[in-house]
C-alpha atoms as a PDB file:
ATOM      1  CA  UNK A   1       6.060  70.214  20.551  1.00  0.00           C
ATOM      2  CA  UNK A   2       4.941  66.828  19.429  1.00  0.00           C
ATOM      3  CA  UNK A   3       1.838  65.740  17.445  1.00  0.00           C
ATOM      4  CA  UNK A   4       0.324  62.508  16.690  1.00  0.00           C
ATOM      5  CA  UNK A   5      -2.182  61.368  15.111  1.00  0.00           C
ATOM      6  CA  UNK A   6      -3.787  58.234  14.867  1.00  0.00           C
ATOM      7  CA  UNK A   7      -6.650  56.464  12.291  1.00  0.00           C
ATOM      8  CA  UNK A   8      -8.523  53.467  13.085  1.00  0.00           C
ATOM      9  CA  UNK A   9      -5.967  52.224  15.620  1.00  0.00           C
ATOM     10  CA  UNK A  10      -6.309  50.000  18.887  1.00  0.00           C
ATOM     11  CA  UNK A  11      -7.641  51.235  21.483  1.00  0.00           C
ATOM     12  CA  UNK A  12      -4.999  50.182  23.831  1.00  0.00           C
ATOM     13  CA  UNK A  13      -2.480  52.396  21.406  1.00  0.00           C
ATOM     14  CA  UNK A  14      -4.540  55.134  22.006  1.00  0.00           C
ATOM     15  CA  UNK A  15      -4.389  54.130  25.919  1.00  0.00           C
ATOM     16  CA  UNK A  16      -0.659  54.428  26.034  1.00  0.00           C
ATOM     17  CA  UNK A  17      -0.215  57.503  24.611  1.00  0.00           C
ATOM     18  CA  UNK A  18      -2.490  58.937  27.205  1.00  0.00           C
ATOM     19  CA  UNK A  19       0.673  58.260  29.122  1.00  0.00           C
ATOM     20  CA  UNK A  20       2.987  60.778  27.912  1.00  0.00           C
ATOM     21  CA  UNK A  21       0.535  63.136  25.234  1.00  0.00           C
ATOM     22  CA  UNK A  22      -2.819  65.044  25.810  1.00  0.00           C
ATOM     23  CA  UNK A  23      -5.553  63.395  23.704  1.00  0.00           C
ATOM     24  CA  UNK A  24      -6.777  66.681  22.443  1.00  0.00           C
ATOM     25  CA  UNK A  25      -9.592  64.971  19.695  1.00  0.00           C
ATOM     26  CA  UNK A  26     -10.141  61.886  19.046  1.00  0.00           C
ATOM     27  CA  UNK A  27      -6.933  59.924  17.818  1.00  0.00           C
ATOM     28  CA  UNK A  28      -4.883  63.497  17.672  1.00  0.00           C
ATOM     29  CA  UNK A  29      -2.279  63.025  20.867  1.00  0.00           C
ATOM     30  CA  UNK A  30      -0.397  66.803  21.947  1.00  0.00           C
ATOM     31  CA  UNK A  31       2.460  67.019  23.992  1.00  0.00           C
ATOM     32  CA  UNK A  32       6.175  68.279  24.218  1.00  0.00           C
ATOM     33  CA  UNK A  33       8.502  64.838  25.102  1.00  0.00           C
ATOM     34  CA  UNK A  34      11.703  64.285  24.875  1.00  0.00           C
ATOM     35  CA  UNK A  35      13.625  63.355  21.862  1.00  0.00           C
ATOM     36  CA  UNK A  36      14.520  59.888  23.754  1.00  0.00           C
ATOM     37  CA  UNK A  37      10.784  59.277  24.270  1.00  0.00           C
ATOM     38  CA  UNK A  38       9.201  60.717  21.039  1.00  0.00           C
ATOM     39  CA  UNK A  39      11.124  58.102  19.432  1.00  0.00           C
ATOM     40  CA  UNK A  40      10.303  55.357  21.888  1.00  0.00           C
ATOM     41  CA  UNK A  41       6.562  56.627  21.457  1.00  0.00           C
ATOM     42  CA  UNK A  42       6.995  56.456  17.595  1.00  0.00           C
ATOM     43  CA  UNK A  43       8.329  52.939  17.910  1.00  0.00           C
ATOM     44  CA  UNK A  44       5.414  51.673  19.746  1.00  0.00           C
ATOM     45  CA  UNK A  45       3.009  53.240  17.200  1.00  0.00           C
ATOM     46  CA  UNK A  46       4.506  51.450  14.782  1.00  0.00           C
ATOM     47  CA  UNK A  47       4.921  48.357  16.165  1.00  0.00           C
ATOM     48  CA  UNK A  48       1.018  48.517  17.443  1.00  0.00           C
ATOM     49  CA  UNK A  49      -1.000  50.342  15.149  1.00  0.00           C
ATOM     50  CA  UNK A  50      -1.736  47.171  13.188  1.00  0.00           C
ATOM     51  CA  UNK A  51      -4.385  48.049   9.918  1.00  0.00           C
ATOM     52  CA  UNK A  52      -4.439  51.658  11.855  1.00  0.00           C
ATOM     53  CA  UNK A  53      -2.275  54.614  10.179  1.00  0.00           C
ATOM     54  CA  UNK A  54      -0.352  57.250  12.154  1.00  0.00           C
ATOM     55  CA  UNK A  55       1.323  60.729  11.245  1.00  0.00           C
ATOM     56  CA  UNK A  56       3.953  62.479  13.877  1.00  0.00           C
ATOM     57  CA  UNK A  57       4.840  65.670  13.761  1.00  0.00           C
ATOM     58  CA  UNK A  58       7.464  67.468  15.772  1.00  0.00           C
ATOM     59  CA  UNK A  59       9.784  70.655  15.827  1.00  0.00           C
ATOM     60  CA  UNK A  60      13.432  70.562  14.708  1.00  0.00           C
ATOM     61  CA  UNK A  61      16.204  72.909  13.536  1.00  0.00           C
ATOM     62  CA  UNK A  62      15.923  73.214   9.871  1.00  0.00           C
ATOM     63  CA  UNK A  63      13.935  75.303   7.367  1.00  0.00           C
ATOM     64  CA  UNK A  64      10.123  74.902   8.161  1.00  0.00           C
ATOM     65  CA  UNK A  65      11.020  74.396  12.119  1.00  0.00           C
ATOM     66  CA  UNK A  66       9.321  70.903  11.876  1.00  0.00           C
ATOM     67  CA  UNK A  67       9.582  67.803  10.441  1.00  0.00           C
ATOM     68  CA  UNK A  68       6.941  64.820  10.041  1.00  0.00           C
ATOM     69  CA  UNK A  69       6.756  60.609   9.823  1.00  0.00           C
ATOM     70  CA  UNK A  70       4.103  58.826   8.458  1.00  0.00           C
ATOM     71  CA  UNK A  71       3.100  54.973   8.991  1.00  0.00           C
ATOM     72  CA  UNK A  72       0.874  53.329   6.432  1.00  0.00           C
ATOM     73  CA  UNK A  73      -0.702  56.136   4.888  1.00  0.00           C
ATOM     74  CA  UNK A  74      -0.845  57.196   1.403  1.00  0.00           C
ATOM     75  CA  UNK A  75       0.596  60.023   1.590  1.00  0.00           C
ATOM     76  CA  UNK A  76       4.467  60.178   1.927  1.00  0.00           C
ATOM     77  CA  UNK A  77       7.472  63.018   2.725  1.00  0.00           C
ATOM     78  CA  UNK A  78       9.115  63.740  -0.177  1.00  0.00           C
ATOM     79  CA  UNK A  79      12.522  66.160  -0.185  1.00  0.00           C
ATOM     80  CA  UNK A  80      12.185  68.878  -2.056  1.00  0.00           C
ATOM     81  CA  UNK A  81      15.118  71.036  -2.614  1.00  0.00           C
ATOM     82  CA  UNK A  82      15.197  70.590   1.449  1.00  0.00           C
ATOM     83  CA  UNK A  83      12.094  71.765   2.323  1.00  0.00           C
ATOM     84  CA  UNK A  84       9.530  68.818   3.356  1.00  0.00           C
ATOM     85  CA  UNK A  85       6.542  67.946   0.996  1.00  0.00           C
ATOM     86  CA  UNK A  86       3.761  65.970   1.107  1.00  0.00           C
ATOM     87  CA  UNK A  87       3.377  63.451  -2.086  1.00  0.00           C
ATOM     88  CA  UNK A  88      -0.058  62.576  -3.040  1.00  0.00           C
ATOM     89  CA  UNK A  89      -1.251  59.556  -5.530  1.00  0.00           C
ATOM     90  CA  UNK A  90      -3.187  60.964  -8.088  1.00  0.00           C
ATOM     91  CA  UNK A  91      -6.718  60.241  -7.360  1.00  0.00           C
ATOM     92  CA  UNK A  92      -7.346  57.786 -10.221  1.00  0.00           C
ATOM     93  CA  UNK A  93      -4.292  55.795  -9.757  1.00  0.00           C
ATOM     94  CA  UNK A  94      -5.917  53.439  -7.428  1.00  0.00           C
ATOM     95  CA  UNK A  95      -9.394  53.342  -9.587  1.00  0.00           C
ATOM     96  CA  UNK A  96      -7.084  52.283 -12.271  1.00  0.00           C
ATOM     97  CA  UNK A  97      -5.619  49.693 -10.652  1.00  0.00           C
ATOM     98  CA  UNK A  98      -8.244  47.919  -8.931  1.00  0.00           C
ATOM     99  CA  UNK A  99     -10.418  48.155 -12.601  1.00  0.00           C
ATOM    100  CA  UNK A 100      -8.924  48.246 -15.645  1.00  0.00           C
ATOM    101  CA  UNK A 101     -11.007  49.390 -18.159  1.00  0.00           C
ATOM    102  CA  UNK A 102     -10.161  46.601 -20.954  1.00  0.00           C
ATOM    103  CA  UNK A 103     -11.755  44.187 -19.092  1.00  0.00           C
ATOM    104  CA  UNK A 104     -16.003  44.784 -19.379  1.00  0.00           C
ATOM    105  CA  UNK A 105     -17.762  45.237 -15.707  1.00  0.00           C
ATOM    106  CA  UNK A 106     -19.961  42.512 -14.578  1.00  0.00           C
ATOM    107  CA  UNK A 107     -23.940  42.681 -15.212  1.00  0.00           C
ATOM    108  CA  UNK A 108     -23.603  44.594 -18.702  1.00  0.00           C
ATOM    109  CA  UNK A 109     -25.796  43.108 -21.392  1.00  0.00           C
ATOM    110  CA  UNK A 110     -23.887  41.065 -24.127  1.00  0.00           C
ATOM    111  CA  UNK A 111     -25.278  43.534 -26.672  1.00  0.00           C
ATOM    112  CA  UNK A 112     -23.531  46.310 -24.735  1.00  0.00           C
ATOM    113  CA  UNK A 113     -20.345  44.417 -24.587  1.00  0.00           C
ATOM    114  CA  UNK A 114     -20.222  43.748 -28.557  1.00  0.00           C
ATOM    115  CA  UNK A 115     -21.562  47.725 -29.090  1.00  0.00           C
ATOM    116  CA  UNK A 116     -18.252  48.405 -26.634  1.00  0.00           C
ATOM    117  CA  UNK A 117     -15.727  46.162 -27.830  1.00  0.00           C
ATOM    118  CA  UNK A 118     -16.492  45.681 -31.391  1.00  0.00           C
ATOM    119  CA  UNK A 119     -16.750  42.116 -30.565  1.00  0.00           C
ATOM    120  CA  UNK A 120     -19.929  39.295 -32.076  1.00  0.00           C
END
């Protein structure tokens, strides 16, 4: 069994997986390929998903019975004592990062700035 899913992808992607999965939702593709063509499949995802992101999942022999891929998506596997995890950023990392707080927000008054900074 294979499973793919796709966000804010081409449409044409979404076209040629109609090929070889069952679109069972929107953007979520169901269907049990071979191992030869779930990794051509995977390939062209890649290759064609452009500012899209896409998740596969698919059975194999190990601990959990399945294993999964991701492609430009914030969340990444992570081996953990060989079971398959799922590694979240914590959800202020990117807040930080596009803001850092030492630097005063735009539209304060200069009073507030001097009350918050200790500055004249």
């Amino acid at each position: 069994m294979t499973v793919i899913v796709l966000t804010n992808c081409p449409v044409g992607l979404r076209g040629f997986l109609t090929r070889w999965l069952l679109e069972i939702s929107p953007g979520v593709f169901l269907g049990a390929p071979s191992a030869r063509i779930r990794q051509i499949l995977w390939a062209e995802v890649r290759q064609y998903a452009g500012e899209g992101r896409a998740l596969l999942a698919y059975q194999t022999d190990n601990e959990q019975g399945y294993t999964f891929e991701t492609h430009d998506h914030a969340w990444h596997p992570a081996d953990h004592e060989g079971l398959t995890l799922i590694r979240r950023p914590k959800p202020g990392a990117a807040r930080a990062a596009r803001q850092p707080s030492d630097v005063p927000r735009q539209g304060w008054s200069k009073a507030s700035k001097r009350r918050r900074y200790g500055g004249r």
